[in-house]
C-alpha atoms as a PDB file:
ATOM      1  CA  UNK A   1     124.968  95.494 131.609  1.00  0.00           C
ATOM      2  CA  UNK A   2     122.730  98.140 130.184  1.00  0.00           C
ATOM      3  CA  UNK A   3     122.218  96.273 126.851  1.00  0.00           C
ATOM      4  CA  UNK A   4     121.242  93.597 129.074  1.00  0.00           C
ATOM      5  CA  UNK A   5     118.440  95.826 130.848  1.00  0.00           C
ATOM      6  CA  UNK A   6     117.375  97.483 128.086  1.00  0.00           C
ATOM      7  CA  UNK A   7     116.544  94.108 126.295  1.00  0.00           C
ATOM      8  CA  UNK A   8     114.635  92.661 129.594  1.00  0.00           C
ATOM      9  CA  UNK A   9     112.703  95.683 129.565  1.00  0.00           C
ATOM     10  CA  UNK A  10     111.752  95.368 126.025  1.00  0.00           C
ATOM     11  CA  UNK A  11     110.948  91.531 126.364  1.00  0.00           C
ATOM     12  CA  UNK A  12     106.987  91.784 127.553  1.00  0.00           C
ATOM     13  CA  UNK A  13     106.801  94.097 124.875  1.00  0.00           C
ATOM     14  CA  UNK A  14     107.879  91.647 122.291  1.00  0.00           C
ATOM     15  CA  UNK A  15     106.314  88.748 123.613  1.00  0.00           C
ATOM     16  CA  UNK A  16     102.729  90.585 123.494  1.00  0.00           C
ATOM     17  CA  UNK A  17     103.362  91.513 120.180  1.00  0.00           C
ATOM     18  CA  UNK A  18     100.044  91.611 117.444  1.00  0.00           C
ATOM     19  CA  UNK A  19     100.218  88.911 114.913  1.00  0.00           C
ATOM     20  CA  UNK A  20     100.920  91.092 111.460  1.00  0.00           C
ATOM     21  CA  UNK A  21      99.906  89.601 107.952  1.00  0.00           C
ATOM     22  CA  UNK A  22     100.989  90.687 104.510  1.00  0.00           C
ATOM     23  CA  UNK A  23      98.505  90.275 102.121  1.00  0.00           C
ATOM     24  CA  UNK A  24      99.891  90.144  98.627  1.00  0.00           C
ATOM     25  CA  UNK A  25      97.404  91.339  96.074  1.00  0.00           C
ATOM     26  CA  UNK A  26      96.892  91.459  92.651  1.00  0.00           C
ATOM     27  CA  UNK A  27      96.538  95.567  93.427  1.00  0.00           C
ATOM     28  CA  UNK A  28      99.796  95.651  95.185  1.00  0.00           C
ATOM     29  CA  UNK A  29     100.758  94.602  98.883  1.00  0.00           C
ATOM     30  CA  UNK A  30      98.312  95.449 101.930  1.00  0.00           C
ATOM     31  CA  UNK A  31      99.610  94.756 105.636  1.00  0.00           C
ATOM     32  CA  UNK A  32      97.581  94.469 108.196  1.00  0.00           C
ATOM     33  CA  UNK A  33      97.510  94.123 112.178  1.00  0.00           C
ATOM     34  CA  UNK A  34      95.915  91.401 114.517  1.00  0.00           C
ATOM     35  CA  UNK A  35      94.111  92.210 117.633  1.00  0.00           C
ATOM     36  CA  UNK A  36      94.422  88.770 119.114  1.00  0.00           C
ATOM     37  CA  UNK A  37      94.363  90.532 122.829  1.00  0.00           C
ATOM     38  CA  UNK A  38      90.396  91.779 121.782  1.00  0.00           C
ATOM     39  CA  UNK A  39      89.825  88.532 119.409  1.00  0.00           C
ATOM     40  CA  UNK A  40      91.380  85.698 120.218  1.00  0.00           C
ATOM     41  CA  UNK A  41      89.482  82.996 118.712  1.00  0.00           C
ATOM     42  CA  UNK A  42      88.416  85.617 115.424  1.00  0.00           C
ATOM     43  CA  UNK A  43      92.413  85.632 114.826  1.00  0.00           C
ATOM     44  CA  UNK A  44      93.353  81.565 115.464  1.00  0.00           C
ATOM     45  CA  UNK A  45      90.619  81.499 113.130  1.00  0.00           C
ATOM     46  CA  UNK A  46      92.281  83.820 110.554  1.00  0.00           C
ATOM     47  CA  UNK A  47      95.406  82.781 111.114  1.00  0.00           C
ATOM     48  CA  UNK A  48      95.077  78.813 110.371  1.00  0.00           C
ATOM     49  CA  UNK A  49      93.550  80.085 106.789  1.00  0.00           C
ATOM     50  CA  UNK A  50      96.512  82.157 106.535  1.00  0.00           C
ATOM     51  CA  UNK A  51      99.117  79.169 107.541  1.00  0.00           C
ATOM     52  CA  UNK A  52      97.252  76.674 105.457  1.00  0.00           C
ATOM     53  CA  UNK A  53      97.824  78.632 102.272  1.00  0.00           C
ATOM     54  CA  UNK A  54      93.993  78.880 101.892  1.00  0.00           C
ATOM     55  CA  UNK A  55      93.799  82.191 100.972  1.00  0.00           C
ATOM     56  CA  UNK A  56      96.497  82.237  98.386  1.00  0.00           C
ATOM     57  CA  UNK A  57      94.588  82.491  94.834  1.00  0.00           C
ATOM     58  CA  UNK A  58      91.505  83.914  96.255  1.00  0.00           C
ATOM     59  CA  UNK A  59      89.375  87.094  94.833  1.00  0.00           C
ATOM     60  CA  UNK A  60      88.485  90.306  96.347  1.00  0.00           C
ATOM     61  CA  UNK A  61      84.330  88.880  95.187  1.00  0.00           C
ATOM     62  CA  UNK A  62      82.408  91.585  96.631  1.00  0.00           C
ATOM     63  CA  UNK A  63      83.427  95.522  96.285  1.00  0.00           C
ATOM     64  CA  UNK A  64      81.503  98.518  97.370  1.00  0.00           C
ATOM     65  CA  UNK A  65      82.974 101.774  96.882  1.00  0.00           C
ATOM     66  CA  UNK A  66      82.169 104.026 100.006  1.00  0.00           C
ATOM     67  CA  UNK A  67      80.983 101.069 102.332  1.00  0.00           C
ATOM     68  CA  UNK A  68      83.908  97.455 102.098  1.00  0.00           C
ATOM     69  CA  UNK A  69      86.051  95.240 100.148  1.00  0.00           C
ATOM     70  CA  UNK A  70      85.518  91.555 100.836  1.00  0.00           C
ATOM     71  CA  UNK A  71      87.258  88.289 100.461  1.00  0.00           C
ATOM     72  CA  UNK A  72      88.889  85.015 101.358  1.00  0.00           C
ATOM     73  CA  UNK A  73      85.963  83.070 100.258  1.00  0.00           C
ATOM     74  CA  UNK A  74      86.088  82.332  96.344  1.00  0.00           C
ATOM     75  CA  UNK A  75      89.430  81.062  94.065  1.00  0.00           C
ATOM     76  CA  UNK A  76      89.847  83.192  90.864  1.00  0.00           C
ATOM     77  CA  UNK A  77      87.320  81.393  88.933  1.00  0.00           C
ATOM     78  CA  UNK A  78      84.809  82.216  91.478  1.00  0.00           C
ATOM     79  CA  UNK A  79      84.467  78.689  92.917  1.00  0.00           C
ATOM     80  CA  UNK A  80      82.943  78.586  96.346  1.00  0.00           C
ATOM     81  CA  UNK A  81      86.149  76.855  98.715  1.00  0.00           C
ATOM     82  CA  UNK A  82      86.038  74.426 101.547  1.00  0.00           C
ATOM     83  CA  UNK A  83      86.067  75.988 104.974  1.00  0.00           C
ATOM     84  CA  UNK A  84      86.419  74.526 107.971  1.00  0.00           C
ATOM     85  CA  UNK A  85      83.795  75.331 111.072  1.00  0.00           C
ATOM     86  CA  UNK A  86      82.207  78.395 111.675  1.00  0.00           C
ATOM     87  CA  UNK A  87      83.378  80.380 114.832  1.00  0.00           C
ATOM     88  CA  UNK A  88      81.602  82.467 117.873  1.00  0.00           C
ATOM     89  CA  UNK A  89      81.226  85.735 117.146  1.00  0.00           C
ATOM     90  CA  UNK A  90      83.300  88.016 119.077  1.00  0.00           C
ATOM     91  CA  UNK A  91      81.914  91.840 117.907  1.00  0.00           C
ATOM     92  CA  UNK A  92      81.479  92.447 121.896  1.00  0.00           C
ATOM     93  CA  UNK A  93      85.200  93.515 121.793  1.00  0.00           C
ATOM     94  CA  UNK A  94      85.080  96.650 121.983  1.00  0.00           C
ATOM     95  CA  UNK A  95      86.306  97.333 118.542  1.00  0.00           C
ATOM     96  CA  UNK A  96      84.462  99.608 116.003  1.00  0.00           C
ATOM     97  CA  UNK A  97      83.914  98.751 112.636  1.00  0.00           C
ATOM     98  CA  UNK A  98      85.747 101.883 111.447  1.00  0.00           C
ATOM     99  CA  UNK A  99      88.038 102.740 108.527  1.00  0.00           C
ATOM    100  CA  UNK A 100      90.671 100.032 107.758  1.00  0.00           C
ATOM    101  CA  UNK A 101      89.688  97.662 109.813  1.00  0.00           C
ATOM    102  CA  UNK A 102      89.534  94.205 109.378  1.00  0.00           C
ATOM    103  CA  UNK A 103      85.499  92.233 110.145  1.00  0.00           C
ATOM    104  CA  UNK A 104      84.813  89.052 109.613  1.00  0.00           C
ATOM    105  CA  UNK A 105      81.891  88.431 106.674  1.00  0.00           C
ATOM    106  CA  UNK A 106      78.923  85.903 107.716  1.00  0.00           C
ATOM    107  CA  UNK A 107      75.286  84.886 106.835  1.00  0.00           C
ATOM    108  CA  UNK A 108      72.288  86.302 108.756  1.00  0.00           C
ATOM    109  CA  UNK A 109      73.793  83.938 111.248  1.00  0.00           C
ATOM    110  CA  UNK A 110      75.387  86.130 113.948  1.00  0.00           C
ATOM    111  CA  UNK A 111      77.942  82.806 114.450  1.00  0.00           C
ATOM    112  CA  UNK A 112      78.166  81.797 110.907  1.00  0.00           C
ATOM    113  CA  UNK A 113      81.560  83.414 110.236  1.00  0.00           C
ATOM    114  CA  UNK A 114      84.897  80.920 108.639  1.00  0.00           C
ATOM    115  CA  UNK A 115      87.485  82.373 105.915  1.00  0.00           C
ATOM    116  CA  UNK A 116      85.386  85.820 104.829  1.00  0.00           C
ATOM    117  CA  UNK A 117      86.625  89.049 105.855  1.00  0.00           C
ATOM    118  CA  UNK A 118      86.191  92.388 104.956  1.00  0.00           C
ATOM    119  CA  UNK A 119      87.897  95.725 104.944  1.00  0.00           C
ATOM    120  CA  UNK A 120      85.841  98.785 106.065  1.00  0.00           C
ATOM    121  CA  UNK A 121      86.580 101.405 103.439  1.00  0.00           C
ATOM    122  CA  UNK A 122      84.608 104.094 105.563  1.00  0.00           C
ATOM    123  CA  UNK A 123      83.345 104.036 109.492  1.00  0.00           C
ATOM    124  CA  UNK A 124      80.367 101.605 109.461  1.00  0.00           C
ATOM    125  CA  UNK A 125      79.270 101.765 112.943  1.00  0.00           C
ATOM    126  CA  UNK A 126      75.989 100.413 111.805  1.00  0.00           C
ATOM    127  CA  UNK A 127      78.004  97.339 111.718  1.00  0.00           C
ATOM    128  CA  UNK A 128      78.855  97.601 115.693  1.00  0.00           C
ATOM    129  CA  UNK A 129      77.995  95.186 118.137  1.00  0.00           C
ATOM    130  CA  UNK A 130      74.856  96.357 120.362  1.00  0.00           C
ATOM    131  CA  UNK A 131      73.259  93.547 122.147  1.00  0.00           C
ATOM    132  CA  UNK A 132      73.264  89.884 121.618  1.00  0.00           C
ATOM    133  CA  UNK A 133      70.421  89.511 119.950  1.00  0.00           C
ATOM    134  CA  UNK A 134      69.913  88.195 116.238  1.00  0.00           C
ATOM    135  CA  UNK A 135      70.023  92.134 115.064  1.00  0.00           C
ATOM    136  CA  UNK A 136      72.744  93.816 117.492  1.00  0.00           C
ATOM    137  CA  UNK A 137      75.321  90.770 117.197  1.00  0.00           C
ATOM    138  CA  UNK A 138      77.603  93.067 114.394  1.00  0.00           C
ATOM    139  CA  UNK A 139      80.604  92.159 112.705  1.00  0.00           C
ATOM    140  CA  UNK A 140      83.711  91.084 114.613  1.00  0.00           C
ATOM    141  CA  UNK A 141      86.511  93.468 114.222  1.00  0.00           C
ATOM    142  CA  UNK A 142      89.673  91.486 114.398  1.00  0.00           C
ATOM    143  CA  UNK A 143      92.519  93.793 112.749  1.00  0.00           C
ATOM    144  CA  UNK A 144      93.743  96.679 111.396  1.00  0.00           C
ATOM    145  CA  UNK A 145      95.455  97.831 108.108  1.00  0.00           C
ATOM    146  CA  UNK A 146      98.530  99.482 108.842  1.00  0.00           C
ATOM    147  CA  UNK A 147     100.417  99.631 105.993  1.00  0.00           C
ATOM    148  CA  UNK A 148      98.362  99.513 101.625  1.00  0.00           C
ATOM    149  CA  UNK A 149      95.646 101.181 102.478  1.00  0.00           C
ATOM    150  CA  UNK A 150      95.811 103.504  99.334  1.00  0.00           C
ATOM    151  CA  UNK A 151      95.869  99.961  97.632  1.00  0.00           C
ATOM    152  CA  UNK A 152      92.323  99.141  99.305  1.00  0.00           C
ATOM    153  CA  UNK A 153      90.710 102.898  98.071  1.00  0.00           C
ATOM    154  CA  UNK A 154      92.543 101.704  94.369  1.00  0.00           C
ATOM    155  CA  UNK A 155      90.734  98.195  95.027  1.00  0.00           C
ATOM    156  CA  UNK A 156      87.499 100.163  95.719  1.00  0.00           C
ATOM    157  CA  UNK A 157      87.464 101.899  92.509  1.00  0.00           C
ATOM    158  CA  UNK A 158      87.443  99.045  90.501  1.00  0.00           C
ATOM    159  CA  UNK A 159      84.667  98.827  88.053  1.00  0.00           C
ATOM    160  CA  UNK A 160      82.215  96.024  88.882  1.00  0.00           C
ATOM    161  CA  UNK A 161      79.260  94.321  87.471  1.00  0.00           C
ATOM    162  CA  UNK A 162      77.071  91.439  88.240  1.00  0.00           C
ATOM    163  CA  UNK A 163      78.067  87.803  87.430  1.00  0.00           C
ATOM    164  CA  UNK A 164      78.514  84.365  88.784  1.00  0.00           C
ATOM    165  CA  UNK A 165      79.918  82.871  91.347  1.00  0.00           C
ATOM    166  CA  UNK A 166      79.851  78.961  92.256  1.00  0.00           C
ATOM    167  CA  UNK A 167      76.559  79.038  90.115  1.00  0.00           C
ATOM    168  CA  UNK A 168      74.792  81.752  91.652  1.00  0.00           C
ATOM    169  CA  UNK A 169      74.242  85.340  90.407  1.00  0.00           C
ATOM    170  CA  UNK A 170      76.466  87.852  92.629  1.00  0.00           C
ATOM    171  CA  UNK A 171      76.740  91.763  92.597  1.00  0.00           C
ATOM    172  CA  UNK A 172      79.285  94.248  92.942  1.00  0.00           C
ATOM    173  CA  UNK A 173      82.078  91.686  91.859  1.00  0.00           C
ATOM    174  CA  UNK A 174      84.674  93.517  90.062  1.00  0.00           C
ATOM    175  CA  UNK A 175      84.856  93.309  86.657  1.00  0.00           C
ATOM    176  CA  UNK A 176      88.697  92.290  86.272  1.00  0.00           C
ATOM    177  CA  UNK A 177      89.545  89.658  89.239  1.00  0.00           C
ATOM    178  CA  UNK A 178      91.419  91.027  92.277  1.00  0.00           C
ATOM    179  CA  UNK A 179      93.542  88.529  93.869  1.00  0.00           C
ATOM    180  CA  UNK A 180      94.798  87.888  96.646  1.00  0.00           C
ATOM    181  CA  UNK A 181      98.137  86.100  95.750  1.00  0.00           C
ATOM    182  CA  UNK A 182      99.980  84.777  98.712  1.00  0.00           C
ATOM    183  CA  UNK A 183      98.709  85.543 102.443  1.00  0.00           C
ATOM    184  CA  UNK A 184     101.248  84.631 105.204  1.00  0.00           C
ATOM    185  CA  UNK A 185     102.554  85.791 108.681  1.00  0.00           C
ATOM    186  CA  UNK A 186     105.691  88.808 109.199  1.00  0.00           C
ATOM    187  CA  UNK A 187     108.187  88.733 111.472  1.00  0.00           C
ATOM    188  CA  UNK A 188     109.419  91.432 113.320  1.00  0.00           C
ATOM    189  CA  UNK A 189     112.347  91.675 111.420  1.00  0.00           C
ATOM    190  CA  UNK A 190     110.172  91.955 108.273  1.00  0.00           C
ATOM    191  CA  UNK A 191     108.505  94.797 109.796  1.00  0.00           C
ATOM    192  CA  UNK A 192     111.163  97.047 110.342  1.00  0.00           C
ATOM    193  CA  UNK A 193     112.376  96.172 107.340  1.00  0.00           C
ATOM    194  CA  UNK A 194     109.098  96.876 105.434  1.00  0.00           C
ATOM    195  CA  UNK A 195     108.988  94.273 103.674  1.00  0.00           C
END
């Protein structure tokens, strides 16, 4: 009857449960952790890349040391891929644009985001939401890494240059391609396994 007890008491727990992604790069494996309570729509978003396979095969295009890593929008010959919609911006979460954290990339657009994110390699606070307005919209902070991020810093310290990308001239790409192999949901039991 405890048992029982125990395991009704841990049920809301479960059931309220962050969404947790393994992303597994050409650097080694990063996981991270989905604030779908403070983002919903920023995760669905995320989410039906991840579930679609979409960004299996993509770079890491854009790397800053001391500032981001970003992603999820170019295949590893640099090809621009198909996204689908762009989504409201949600950086009125609450959520800071500090280290680790997950933000979604966009144009000068405040509501332009679709597959790019980035990973904040430092606080960026400058990146913050502070009024909506075209300059205080921010980045939307939709997640956390919680498990790789010494495989982020090592994905920061790549050497990078300037070169093309779906025609155009881009900067700080790395040098040697980091992919992003295979994206896709964990289970709980994956978790505690740490897998």
């Amino acid at each position: 009857m405890r048992l029982v007890v125990a395991l009704i008491a841990l049920l809301p727990g479960l059931l309220l449960a962050n969404p947790v992604v393994r992303l597994e790069t050409s650097a080694g494996p990063v996981t991270v952790e989905l604030f779908e309570d403070k983002a919903p729509k920023t995760v669905a978003n995320f989410l039906k890349y991840v579930d679609s396979g979409f960004y299996d095969g993509t770079q890491f295009h854009r790397v800053i040391k001391g500032f981001m890593i970003q992603g999820g929008g170019f295949d590893k010959d640099g090809q621009r891929k198909a996204t689908q919609a762009p989504i409201q911006n949600e950086a009125d979460n609450g959520l800071s644009n500090s280290r680790g954290t997950l933000a979604m990339a966009r144009t000068g657009n405040p509501h332009s985001a679709t597959a790019q994110f980035f990973i904040n390699l430092v606080n960026n606070r400058n990146l913050d939401f502070s009024g909506k307005n075209q300059r205080g919209w921010g980045y939307a902070v939709f997640g956390k890494v919680t498990d790789g991020m010494n495989v982020v810093d090592n994905i920061a310290r790549e050497r990078t240059t300037t070169q093309r990308l779906s025609g155009m001239m881009a900067r700080d790409v790395p040098e040697t391609p980091i992919l992003i192999l295979k994206a896709y949901r964990l289970g709980k039991d994956d978790e505690q396994k740490g897998q």
